[in-house]
C-alpha atoms as a PDB file:
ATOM      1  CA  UNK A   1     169.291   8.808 126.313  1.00  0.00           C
ATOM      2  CA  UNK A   2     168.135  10.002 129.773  1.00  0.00           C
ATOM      3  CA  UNK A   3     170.313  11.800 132.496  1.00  0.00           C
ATOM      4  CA  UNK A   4     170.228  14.136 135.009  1.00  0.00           C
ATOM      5  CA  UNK A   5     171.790  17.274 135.824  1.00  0.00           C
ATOM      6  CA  UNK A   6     172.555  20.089 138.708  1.00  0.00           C
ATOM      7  CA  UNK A   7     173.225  23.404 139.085  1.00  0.00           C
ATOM      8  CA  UNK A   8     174.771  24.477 142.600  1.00  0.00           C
ATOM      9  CA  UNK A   9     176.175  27.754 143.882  1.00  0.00           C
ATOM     10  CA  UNK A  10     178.607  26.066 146.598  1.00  0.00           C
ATOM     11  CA  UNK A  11     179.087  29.149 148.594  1.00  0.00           C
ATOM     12  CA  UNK A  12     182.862  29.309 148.154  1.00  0.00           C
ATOM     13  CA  UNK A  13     184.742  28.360 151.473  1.00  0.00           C
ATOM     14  CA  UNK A  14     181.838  29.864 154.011  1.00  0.00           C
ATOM     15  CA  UNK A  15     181.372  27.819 156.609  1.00  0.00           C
ATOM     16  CA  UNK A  16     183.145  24.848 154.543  1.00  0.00           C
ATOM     17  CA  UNK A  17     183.409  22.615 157.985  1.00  0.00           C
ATOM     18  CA  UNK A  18     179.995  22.503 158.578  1.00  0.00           C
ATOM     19  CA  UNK A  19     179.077  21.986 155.118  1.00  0.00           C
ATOM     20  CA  UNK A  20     181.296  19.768 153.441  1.00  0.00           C
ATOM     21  CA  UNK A  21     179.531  16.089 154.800  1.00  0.00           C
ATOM     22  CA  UNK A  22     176.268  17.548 153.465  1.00  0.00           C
ATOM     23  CA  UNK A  23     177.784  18.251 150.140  1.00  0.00           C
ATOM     24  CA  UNK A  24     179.107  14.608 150.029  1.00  0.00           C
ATOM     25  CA  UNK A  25     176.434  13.046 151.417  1.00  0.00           C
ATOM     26  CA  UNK A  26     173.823  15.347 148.512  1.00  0.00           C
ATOM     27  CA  UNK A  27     175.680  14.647 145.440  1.00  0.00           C
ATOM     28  CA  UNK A  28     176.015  10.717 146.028  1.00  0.00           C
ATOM     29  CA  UNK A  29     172.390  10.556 147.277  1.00  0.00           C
ATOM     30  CA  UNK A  30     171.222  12.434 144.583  1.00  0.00           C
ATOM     31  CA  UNK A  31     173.844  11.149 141.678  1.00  0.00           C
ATOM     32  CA  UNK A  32     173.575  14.116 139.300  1.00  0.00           C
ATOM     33  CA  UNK A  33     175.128  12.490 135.584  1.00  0.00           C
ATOM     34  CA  UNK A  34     176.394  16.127 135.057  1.00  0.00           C
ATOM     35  CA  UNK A  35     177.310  18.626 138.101  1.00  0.00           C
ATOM     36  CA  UNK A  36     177.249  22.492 137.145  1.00  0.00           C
ATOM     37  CA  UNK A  37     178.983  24.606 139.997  1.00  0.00           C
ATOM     38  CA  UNK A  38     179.788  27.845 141.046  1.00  0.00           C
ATOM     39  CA  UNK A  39     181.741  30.189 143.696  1.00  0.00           C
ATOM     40  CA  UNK A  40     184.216  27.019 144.123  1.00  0.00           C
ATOM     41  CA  UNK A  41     187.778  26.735 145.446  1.00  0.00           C
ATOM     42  CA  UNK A  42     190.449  24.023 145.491  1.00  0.00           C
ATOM     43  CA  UNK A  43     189.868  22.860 149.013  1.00  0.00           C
ATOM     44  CA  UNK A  44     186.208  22.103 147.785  1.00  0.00           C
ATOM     45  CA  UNK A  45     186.907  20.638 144.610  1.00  0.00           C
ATOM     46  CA  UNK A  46     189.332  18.094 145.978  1.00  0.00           C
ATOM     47  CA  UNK A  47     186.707  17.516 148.229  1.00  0.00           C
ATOM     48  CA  UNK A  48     184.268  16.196 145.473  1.00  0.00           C
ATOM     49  CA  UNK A  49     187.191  14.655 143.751  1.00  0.00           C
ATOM     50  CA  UNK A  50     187.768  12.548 146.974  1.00  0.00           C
ATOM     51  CA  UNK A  51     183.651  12.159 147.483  1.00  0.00           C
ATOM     52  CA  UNK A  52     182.760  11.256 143.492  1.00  0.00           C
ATOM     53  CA  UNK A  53     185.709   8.998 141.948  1.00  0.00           C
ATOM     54  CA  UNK A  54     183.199   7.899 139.588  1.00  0.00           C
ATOM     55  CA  UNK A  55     183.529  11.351 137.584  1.00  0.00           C
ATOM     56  CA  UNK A  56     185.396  13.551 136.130  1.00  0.00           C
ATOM     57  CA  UNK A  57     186.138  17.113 136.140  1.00  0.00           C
ATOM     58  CA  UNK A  58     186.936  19.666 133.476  1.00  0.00           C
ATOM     59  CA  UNK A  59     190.590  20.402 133.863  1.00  0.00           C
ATOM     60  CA  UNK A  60     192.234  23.735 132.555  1.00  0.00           C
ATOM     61  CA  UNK A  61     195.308  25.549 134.230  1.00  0.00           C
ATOM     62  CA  UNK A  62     193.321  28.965 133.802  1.00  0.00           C
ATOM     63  CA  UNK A  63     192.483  30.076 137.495  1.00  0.00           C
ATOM     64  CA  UNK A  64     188.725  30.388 136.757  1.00  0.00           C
ATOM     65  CA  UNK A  65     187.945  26.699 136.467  1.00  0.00           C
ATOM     66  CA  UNK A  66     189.344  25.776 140.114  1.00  0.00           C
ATOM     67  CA  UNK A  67     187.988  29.070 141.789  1.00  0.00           C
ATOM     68  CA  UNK A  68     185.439  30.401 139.504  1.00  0.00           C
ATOM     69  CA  UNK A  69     183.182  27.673 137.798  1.00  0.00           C
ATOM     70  CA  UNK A  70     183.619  23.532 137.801  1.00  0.00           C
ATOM     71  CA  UNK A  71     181.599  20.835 135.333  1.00  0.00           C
ATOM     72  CA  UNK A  72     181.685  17.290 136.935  1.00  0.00           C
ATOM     73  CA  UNK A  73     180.472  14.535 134.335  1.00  0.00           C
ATOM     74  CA  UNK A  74     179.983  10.213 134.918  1.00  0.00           C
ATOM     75  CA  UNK A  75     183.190   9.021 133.511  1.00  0.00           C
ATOM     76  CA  UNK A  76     180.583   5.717 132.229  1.00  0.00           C
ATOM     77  CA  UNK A  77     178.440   8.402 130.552  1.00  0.00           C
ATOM     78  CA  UNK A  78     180.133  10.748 128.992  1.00  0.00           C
ATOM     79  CA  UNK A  79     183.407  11.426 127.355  1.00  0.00           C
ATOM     80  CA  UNK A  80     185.228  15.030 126.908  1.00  0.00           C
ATOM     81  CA  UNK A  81     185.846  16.872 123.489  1.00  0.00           C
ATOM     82  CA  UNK A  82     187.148  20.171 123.888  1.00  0.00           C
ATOM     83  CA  UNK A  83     186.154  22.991 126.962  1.00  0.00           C
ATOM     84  CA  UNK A  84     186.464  26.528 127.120  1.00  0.00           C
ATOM     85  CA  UNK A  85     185.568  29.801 128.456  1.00  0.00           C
ATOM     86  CA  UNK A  86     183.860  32.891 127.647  1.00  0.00           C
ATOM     87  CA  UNK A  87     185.216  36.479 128.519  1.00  0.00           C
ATOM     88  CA  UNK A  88     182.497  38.449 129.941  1.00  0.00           C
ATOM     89  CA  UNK A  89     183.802  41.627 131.172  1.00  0.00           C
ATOM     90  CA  UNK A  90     182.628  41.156 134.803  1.00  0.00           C
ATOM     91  CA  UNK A  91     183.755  42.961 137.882  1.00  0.00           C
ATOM     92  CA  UNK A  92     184.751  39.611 139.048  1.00  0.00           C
ATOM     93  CA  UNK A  93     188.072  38.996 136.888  1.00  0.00           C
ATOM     94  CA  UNK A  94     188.267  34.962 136.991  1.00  0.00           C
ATOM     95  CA  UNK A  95     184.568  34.445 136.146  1.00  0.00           C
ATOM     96  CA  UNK A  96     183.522  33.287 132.781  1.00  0.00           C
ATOM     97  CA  UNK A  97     181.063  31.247 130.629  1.00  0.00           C
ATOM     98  CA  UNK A  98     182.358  27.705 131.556  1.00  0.00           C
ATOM     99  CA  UNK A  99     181.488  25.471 129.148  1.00  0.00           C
ATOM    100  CA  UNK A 100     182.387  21.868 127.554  1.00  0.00           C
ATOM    101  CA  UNK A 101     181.397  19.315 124.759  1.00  0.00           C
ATOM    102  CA  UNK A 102     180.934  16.421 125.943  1.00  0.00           C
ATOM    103  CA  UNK A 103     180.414  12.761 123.325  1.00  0.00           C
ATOM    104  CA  UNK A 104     177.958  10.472 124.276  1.00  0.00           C
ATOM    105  CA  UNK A 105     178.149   6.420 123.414  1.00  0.00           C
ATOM    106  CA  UNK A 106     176.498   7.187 119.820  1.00  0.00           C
ATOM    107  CA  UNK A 107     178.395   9.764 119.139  1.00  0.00           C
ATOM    108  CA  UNK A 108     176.102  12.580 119.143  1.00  0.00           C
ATOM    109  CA  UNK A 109     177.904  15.710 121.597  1.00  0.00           C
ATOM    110  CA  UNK A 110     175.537  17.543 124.832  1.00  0.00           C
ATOM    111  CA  UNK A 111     176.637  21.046 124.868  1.00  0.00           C
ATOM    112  CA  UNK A 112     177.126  22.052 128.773  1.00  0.00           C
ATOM    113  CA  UNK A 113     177.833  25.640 130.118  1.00  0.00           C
ATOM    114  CA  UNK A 114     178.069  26.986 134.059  1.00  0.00           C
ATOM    115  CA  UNK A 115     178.120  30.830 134.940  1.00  0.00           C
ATOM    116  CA  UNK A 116     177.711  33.333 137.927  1.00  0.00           C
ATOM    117  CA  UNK A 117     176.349  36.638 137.070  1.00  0.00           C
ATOM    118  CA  UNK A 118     177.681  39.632 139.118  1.00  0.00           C
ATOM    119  CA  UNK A 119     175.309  40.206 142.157  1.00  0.00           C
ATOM    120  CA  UNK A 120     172.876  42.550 142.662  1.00  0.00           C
ATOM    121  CA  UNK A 121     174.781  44.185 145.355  1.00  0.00           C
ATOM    122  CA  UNK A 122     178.069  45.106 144.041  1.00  0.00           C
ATOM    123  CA  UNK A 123     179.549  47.994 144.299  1.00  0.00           C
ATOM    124  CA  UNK A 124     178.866  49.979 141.558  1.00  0.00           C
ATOM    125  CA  UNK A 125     175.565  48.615 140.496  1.00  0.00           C
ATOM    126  CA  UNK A 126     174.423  49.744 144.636  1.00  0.00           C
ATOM    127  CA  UNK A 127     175.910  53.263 143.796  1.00  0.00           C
ATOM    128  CA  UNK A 128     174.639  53.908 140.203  1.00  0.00           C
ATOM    129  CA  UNK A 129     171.732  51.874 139.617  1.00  0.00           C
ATOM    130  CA  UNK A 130     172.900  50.491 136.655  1.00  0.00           C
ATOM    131  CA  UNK A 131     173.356  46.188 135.945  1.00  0.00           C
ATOM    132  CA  UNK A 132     175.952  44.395 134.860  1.00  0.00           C
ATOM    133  CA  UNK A 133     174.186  41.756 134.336  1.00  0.00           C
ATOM    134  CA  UNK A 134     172.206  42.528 131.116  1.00  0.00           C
ATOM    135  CA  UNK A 135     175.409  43.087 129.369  1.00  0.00           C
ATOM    136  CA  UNK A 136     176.487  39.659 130.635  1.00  0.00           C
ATOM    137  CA  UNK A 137     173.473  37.654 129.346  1.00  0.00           C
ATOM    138  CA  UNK A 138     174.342  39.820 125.591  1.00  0.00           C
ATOM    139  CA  UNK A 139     177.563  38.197 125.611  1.00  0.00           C
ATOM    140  CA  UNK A 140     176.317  34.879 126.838  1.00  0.00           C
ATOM    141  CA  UNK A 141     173.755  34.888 123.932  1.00  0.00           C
ATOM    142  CA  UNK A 142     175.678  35.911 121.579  1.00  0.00           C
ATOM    143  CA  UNK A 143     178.534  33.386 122.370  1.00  0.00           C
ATOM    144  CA  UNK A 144     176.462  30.146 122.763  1.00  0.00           C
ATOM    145  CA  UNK A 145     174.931  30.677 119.087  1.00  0.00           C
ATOM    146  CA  UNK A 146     178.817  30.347 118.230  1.00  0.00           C
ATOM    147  CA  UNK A 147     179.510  27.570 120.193  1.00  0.00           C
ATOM    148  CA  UNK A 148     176.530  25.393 119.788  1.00  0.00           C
ATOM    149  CA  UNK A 149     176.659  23.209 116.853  1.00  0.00           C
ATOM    150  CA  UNK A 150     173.919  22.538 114.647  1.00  0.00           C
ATOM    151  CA  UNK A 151     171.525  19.873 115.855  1.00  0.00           C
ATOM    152  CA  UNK A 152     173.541  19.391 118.950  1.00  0.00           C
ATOM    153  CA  UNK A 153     172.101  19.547 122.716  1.00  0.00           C
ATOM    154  CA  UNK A 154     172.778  22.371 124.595  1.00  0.00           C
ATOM    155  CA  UNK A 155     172.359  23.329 128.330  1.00  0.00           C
ATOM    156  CA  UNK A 156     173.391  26.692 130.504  1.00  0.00           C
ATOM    157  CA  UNK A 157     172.827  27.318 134.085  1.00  0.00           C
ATOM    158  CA  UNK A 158     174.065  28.773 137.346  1.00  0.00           C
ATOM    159  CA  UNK A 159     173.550  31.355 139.353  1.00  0.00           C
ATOM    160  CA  UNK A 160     171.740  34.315 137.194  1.00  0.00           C
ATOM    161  CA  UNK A 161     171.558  36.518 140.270  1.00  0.00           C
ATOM    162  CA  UNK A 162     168.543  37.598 138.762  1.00  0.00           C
ATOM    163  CA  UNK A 163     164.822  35.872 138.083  1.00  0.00           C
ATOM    164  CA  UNK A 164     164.181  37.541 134.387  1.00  0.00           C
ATOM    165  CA  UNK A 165     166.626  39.549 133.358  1.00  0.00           C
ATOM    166  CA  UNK A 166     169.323  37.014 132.037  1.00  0.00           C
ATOM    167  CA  UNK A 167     167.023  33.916 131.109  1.00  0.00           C
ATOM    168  CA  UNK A 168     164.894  36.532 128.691  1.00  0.00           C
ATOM    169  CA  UNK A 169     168.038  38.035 127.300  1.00  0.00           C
ATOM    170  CA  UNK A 170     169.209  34.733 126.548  1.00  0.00           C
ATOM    171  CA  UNK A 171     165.815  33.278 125.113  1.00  0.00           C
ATOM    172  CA  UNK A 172     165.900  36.038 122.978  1.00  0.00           C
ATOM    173  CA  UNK A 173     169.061  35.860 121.458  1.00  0.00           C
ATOM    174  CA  UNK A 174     169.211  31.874 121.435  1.00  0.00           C
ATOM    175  CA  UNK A 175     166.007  30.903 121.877  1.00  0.00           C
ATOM    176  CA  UNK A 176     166.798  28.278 124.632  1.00  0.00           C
ATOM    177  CA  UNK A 177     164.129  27.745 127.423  1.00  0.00           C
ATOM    178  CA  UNK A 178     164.091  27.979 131.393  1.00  0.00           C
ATOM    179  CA  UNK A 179     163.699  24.423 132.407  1.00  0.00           C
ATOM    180  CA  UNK A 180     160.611  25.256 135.143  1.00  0.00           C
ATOM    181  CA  UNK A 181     158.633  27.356 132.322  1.00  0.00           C
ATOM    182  CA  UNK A 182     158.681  24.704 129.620  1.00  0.00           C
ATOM    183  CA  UNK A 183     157.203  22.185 132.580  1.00  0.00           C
ATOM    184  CA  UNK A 184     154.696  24.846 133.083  1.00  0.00           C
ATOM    185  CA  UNK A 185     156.181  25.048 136.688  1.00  0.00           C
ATOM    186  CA  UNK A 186     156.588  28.356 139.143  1.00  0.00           C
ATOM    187  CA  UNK A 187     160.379  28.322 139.589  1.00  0.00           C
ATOM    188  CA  UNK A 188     160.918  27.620 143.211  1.00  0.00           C
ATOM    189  CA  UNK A 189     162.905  29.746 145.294  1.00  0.00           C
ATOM    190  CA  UNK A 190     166.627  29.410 145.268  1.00  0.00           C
ATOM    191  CA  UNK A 191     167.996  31.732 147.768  1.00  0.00           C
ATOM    192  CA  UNK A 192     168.300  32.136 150.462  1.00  0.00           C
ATOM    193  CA  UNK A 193     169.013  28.737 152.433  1.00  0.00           C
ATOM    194  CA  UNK A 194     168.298  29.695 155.504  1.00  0.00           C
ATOM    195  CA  UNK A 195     169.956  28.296 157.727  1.00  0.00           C
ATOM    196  CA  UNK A 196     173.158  28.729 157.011  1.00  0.00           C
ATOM    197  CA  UNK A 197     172.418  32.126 155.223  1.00  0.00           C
ATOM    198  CA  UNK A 198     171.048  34.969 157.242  1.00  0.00           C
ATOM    199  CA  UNK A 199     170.414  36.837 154.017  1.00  0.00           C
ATOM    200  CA  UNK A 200     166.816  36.608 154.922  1.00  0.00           C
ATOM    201  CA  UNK A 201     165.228  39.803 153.103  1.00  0.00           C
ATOM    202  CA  UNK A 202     166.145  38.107 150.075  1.00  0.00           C
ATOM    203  CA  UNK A 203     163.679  36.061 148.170  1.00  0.00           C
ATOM    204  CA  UNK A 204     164.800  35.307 145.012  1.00  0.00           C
ATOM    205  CA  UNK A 205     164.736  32.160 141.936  1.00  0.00           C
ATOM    206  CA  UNK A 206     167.972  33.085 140.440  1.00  0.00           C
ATOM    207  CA  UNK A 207     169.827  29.863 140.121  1.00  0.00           C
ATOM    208  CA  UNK A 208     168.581  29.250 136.438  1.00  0.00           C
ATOM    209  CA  UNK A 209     168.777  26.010 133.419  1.00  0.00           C
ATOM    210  CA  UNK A 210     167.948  26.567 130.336  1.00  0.00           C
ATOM    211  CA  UNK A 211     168.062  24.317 127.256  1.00  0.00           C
ATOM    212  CA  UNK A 212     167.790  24.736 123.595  1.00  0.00           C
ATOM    213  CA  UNK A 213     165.226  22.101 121.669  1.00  0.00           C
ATOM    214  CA  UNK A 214     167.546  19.307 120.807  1.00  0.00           C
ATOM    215  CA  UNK A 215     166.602  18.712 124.794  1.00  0.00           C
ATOM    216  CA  UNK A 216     163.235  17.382 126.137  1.00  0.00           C
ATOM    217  CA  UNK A 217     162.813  17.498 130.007  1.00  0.00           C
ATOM    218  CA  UNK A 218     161.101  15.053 131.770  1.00  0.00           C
ATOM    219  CA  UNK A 219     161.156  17.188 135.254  1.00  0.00           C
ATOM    220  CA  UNK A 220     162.876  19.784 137.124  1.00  0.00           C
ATOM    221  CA  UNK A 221     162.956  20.402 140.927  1.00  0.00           C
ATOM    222  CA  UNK A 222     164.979  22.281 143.850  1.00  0.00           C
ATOM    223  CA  UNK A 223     165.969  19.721 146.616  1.00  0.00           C
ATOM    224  CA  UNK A 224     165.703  20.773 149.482  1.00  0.00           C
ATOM    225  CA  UNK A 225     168.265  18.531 150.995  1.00  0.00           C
ATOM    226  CA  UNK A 226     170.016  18.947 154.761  1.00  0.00           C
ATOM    227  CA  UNK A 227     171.832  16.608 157.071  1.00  0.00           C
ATOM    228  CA  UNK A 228     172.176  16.899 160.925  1.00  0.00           C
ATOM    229  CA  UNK A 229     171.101  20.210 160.473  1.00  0.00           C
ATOM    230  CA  UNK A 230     173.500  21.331 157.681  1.00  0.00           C
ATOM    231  CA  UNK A 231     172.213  22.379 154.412  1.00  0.00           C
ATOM    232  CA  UNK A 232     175.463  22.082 151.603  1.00  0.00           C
ATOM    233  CA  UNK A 233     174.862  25.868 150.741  1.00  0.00           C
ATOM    234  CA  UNK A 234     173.162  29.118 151.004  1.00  0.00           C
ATOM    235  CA  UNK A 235     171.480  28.446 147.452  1.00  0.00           C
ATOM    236  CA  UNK A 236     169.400  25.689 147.175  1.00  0.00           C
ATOM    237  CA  UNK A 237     170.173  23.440 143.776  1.00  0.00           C
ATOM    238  CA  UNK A 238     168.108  22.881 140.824  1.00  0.00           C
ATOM    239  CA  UNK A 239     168.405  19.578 139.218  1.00  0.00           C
ATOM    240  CA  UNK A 240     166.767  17.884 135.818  1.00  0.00           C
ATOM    241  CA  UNK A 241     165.942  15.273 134.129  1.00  0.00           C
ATOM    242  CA  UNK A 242     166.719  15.267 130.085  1.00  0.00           C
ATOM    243  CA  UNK A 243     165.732  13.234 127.196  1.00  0.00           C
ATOM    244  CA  UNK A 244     168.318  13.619 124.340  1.00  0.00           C
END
């Protein structure tokens, strides 16, 4: 089986108005099989509910999955077993390790996780030097080699807020590979979109996918996708191609 999936940090309600035909217009151009998101809100998910009635989304009345994190997933594709989410003790109280099982037609399951990492400039981490993020990617390790099954496909991405950090914690702990290394690829740039960001002494690859070896991929890339001048974020995405 081949499909396709995206990671994108949607930038929470910033500039929603100016966004939110670009966002419609990217994901059915584009027509990622599974749809990894951050930094969402209801406004934006209804949005994509109204945009992409061909999928569905991972439902839970915790607050996290409708302002937090969001999985989207081809209703002709793929069928839900069971979702959850991972406490990580993060400065940000609704964020978590989003993740679901999902049951392909021969009944094999694709493991598929979303998470933010707390950013660089919080708070405390500007005052005292000190990460939160390491500890995050710990628990993140530590919890997928739980929640995996044995010989089943697994995926995480998002927003690592960090280029090395998180994806060697978690290669260490899991084993599981950044897409763009395996491909023997530089990892393009992520953020900052510019326009609409104006976060411009940032360069950074932090929006991150990383697989374990029950996945093959084909190819990775960051589209770099805009429409009368609107770009759907301030992160770029990262999308992939996967042979399971």
């Amino acid at each position: 089986m081949r499909f396709t999936v995206m990671t994108q940090n949607l930038w929470n309600t910033i500039r929603w108005d100016e966004r939110k035909e670009c966002v419609r217009s990217f994901f059915r151009l584009y027509s990622p099989d599974i749809i990894c998101l951050q930094e969402v809100r209801p406004e934006l998910l209804s949005w994509i509910d109204e945009s992409l009635p061909d999928y569905n989304r991972i439902r839970d009345p915790f607050i996290g999955w409708t302002n937090e994190g969001s999985i989207y997933y081809r209703k002709d594709l793929f069928t839900e077993v069971c979702h959850g989410e991972v406490f990580l003790d993060m400065p940000e109280p609704d964020r978590r390790l989003f993740w679901t099982r999902l049951k392909i037609a021969d009944g094999r399951t694709l493991f598929v996780s979303t998470v933010h990492l707390t950013w660089q400039g919080n708070a405390d981490e500007v005052a005292t030097g000190t990460t939160y993020r390491h500890r995050e990617a710990i628990t993140i390790g530590e919890s997928l080699k739980d929640l995996v099954l044995e010989n089943e496909g697994a995926i995480v991405c998002g927003d690592f807020n960090d280029p090395f950090h998180p994806v060697e914690t978690i290669k260490r702990i899991t084993g599981m590979q950044e897409v763009f290394w395996i491909l023997g690829q530089i990892a393009p740039v992520t953020f900052p979109c510019s326009p609409p960001s104006d976060e411009i002494n940032l360069v950074e690859s932090i929006d991150k996918m990383m697989i374990n070896d029950r996945l093959r991929v084909l190819m990775a890339d960051s589209p770099h996708y805009r429409l009368a001048g609107a770009a759907s974020s301030d992160h770029w995405s990262v999308e992939a191609l996967f042979e399971y």
